[in-house]
C-alpha atoms as a PDB file:
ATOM      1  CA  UNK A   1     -19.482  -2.790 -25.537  1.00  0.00           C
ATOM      2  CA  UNK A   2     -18.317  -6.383 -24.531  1.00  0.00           C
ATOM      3  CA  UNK A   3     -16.591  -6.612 -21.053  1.00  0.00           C
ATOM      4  CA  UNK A   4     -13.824  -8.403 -22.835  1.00  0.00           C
ATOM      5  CA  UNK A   5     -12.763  -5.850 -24.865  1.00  0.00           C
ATOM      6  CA  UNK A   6     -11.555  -3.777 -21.686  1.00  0.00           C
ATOM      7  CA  UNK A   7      -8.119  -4.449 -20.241  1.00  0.00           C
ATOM      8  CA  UNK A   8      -6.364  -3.037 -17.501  1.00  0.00           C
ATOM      9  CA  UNK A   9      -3.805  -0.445 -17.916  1.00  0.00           C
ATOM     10  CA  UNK A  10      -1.330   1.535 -15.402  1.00  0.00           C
ATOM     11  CA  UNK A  11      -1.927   5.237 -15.251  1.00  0.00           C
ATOM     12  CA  UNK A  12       1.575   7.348 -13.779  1.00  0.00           C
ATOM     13  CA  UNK A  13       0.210  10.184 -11.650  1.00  0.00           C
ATOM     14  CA  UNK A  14       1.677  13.014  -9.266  1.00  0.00           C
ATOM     15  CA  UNK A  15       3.496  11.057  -6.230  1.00  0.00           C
ATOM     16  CA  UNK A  16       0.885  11.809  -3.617  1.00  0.00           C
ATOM     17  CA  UNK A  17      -2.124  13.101  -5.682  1.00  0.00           C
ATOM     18  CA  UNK A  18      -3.170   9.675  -6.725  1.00  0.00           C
ATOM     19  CA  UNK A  19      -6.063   9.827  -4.878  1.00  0.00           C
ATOM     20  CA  UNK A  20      -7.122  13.453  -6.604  1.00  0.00           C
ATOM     21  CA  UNK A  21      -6.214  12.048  -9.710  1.00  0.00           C
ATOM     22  CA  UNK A  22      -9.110   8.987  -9.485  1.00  0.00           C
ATOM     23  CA  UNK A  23     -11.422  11.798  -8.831  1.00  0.00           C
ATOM     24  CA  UNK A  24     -10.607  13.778 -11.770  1.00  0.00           C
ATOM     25  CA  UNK A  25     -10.906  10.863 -14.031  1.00  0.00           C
ATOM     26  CA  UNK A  26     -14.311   9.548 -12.708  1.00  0.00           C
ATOM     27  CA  UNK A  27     -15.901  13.086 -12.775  1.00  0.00           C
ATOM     28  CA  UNK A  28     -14.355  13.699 -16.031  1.00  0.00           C
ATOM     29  CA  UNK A  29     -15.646   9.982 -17.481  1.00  0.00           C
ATOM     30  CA  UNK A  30     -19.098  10.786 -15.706  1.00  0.00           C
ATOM     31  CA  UNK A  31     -19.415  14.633 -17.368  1.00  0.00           C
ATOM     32  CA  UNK A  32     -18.369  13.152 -21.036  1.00  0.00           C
ATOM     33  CA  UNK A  33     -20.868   9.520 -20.609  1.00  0.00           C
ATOM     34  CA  UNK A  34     -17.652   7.588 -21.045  1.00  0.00           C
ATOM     35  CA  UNK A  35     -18.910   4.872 -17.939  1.00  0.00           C
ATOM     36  CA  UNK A  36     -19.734   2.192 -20.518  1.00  0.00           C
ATOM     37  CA  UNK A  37     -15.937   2.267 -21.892  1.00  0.00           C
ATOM     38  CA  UNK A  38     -14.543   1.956 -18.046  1.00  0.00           C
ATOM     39  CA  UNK A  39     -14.954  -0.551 -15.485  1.00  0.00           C
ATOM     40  CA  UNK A  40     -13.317  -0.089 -12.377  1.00  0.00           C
ATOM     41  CA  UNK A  41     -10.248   2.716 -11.240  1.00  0.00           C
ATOM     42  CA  UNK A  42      -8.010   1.079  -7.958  1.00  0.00           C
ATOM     43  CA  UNK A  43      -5.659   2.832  -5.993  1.00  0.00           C
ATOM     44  CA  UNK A  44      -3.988  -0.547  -4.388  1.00  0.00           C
ATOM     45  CA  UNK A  45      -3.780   0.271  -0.922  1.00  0.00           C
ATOM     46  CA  UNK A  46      -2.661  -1.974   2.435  1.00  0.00           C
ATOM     47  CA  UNK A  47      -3.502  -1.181   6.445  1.00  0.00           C
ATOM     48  CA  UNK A  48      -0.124  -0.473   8.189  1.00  0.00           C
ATOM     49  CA  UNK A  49       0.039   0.106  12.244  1.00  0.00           C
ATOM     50  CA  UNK A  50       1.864   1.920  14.233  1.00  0.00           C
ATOM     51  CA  UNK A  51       1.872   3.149  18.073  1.00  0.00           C
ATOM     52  CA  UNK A  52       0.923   7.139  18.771  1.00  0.00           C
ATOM     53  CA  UNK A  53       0.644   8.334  22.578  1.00  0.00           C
ATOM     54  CA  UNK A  54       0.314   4.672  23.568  1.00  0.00           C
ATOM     55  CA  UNK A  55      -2.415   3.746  21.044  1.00  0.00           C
ATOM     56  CA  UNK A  56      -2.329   1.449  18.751  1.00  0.00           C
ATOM     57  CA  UNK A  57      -3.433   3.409  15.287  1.00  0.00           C
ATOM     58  CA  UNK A  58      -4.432   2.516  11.868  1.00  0.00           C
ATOM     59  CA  UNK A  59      -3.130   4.003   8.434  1.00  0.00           C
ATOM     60  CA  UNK A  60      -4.267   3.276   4.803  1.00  0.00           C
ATOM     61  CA  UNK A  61      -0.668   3.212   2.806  1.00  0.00           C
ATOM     62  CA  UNK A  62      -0.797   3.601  -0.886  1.00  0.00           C
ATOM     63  CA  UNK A  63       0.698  -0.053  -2.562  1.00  0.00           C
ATOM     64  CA  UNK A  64       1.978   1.397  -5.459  1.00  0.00           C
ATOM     65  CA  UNK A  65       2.599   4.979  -5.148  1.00  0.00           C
ATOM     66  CA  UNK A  66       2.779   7.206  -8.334  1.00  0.00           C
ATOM     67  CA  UNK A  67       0.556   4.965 -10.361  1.00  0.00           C
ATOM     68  CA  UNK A  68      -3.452   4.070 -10.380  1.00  0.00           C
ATOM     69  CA  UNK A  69      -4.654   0.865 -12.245  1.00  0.00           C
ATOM     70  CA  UNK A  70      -7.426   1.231 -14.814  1.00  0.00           C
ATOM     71  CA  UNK A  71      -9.937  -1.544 -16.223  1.00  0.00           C
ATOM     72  CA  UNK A  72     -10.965   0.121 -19.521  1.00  0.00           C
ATOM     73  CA  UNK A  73     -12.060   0.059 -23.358  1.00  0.00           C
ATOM     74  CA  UNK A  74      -9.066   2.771 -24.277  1.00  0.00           C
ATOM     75  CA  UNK A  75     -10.411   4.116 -27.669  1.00  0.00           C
ATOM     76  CA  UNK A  76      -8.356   7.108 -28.808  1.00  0.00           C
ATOM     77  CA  UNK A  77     -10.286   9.854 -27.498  1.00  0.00           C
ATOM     78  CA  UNK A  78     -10.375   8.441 -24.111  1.00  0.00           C
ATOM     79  CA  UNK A  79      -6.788   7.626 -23.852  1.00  0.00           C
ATOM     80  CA  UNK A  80      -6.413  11.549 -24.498  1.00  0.00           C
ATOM     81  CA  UNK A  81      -8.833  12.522 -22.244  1.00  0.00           C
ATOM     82  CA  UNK A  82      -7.101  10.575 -19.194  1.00  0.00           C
ATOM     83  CA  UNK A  83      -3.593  11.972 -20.680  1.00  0.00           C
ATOM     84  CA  UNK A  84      -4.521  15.757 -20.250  1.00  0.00           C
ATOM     85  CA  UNK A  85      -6.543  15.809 -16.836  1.00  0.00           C
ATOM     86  CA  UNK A  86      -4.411  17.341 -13.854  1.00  0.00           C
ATOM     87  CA  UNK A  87      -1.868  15.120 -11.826  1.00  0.00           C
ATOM     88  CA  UNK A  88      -1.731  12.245 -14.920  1.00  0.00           C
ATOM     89  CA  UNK A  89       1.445  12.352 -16.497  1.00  0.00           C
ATOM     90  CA  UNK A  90       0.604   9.305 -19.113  1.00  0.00           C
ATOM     91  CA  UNK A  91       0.227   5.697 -19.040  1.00  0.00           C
ATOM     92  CA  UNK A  92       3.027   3.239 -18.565  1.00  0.00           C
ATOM     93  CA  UNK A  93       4.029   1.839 -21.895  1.00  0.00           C
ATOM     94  CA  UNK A  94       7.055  -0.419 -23.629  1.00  0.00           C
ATOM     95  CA  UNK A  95       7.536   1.872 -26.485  1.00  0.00           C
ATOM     96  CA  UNK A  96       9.673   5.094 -26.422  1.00  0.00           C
ATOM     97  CA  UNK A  97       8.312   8.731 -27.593  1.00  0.00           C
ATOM     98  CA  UNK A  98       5.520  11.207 -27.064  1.00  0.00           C
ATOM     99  CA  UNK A  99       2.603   9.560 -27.974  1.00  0.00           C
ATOM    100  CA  UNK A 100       3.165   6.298 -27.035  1.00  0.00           C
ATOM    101  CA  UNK A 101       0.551   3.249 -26.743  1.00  0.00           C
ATOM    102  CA  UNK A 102      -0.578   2.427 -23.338  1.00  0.00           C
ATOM    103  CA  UNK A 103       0.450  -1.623 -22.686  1.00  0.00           C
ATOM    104  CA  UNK A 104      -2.412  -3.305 -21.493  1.00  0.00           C
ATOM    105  CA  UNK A 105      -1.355  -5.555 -18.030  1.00  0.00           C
ATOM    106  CA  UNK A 106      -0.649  -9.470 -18.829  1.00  0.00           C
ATOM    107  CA  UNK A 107      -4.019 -11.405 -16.746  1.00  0.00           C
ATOM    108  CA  UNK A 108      -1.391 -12.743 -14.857  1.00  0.00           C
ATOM    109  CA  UNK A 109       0.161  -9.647 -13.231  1.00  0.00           C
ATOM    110  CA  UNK A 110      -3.512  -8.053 -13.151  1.00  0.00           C
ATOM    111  CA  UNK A 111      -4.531 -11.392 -10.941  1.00  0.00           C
ATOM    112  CA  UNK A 112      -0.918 -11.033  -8.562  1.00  0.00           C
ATOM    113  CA  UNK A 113      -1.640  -7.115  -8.355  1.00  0.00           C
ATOM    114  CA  UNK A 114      -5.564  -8.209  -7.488  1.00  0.00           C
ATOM    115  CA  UNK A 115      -5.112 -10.894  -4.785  1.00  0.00           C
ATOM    116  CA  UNK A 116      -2.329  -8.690  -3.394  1.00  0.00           C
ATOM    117  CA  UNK A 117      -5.089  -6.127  -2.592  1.00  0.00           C
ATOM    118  CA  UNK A 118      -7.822  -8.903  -2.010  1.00  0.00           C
ATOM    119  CA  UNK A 119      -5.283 -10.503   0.558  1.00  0.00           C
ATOM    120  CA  UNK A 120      -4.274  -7.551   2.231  1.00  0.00           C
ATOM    121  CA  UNK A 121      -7.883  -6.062   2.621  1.00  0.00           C
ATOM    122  CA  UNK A 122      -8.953  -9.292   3.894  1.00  0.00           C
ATOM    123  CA  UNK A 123      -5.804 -10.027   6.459  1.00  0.00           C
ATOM    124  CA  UNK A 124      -7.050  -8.077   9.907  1.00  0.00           C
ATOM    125  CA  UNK A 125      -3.534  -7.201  11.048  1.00  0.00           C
ATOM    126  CA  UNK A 126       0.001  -7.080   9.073  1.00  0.00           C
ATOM    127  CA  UNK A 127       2.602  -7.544  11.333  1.00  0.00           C
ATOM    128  CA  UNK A 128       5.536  -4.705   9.731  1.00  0.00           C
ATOM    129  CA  UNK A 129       8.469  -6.416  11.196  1.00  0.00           C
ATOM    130  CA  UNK A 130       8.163 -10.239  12.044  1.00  0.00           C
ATOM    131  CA  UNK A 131      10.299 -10.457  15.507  1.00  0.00           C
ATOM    132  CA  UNK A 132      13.115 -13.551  16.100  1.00  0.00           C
ATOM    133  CA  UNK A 133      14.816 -14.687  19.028  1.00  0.00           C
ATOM    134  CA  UNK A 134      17.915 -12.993  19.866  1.00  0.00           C
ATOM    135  CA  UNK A 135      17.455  -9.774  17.975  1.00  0.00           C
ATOM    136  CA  UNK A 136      18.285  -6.378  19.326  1.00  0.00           C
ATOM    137  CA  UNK A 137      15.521  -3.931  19.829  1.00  0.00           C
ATOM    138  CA  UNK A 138      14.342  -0.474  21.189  1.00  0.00           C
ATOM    139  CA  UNK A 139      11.286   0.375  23.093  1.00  0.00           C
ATOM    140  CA  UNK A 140       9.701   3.027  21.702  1.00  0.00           C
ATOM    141  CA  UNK A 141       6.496   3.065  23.750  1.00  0.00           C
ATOM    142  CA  UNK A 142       5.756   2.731  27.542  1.00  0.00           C
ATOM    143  CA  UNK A 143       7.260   3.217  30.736  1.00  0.00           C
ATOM    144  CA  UNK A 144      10.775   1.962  29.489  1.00  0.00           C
ATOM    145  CA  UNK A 145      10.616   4.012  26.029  1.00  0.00           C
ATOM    146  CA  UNK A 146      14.233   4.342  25.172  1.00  0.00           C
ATOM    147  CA  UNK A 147      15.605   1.301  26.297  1.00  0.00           C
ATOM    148  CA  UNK A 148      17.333  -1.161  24.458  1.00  0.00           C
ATOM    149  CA  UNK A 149      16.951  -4.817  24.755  1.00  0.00           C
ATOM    150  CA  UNK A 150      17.067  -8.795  23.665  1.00  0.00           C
ATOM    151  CA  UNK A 151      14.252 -11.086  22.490  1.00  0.00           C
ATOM    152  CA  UNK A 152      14.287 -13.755  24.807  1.00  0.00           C
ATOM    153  CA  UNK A 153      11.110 -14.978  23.661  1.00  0.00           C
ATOM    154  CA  UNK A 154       8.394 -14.535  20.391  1.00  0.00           C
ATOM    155  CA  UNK A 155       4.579 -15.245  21.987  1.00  0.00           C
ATOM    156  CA  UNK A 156       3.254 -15.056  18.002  1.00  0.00           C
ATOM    157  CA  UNK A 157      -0.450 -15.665  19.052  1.00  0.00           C
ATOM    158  CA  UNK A 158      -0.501 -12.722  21.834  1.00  0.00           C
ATOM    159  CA  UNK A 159       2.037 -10.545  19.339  1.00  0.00           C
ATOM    160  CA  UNK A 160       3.996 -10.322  22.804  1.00  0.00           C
ATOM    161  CA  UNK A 161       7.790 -10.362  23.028  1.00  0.00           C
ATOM    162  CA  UNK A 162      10.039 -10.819  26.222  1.00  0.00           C
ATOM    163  CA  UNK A 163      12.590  -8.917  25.942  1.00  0.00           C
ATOM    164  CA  UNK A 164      15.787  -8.623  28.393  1.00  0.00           C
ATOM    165  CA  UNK A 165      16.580  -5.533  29.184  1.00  0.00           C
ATOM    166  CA  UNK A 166      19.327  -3.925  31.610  1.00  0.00           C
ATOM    167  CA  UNK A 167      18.341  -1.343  34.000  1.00  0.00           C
ATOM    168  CA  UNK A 168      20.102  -0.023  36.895  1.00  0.00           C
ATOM    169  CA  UNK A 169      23.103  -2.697  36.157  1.00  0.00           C
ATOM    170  CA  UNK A 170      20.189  -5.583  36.307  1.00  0.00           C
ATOM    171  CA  UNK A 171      19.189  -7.746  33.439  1.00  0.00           C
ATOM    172  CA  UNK A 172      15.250  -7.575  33.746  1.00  0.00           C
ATOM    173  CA  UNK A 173      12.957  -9.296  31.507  1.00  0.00           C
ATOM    174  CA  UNK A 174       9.544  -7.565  30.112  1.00  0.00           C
ATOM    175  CA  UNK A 175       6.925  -8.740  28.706  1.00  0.00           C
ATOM    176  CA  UNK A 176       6.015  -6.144  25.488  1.00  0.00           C
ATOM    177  CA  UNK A 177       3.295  -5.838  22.263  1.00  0.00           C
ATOM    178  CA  UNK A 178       4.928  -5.554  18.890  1.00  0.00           C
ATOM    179  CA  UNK A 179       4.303  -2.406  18.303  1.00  0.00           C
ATOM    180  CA  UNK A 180       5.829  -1.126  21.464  1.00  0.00           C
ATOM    181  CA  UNK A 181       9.436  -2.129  19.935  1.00  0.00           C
ATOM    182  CA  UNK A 182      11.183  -1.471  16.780  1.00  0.00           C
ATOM    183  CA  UNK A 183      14.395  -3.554  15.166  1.00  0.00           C
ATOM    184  CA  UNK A 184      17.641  -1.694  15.906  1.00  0.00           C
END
């Protein structure tokens, strides 16, 4: 089978279950010999941060939830052996009706989709919210959790903000990480 002749295709699972779903089709394409027809299965996923009991914590975050991209040969038979396994609901298509062709991805939107998940498995930190002077924000970790304030300053290289913050009737200025505040 030439490499060439595979394209990649979107697979619509279960919201939530895409992860099940890749393990039902490689155990199914492994039981039936089918590995020479399929290349890869991705699940585009990015790293998103947050802040739990004052630590700073890690999440994988599914890119494109409710779907799983596919590099494959589809020949009839595997097309319907992808269709019928649990959590799949079909492939994405441009025609209407039951059994509908699966449209194969243009290279162009394969290679955006692909250095979307190269780039974001490569980049160390994302930064959710980008911060600008004068915003209003909450503090939502540390001694002043609760508290309401104004960027006064963005220290981008330290992801530190000083924010100005009233307590007791006094403007105050504190120094805070990114992920201590959130964007009211």
């Amino acid at each position: 089978m030439a490499e060439n002749d595979k394209k990649w295709y979107v697979i619509r699972v279960a919201g939530g279950k895409e992860k099940k779903a890749k393990e039902y089709i490689e155990s199914e394409i492994k039981a039936l010999n089918k590995g020479n027809e399929v290349s890869q299965i991705l699940i585009p996923t990015e790293k998103v941060y947050s802040v739990r009991n004052g630590k700073k914590v890690s999440k994988e975050s599914i890119f494109f939830p409710g779907y799983i991209l596919i590099e494959a040969n589809l020949t009839g038979e595997l097309q319907h052996i992808i269709r019928n396994l649990p959590h799949v609901s079909g492939f994405l298509s441009d025609r209407q009706g039951k059994d509908k062709e699966p449209t194969p991805l243009r290279p162009s939107e394969v290679n955006r989709i692909l250095g979307i998940v190269d780039d974001l498995m490569e980049q160390e930190e994302q930064d959710a919210t980008p911060y600008m002077v004068g915003e209003a924000v909450k503090i939502t970790d540390g001694p002043f959790n609760g508290f309401e304030g104004t960027i006064e300053e963005v220290i981008q290289d330290k992801k530190k903000l000083k924010v100005m913050v009233k307590i007791f009737g006094r403007k105050t200025l504190l120094e805070l990480n990114f992920v201590q505040v959130v964007k009211e």
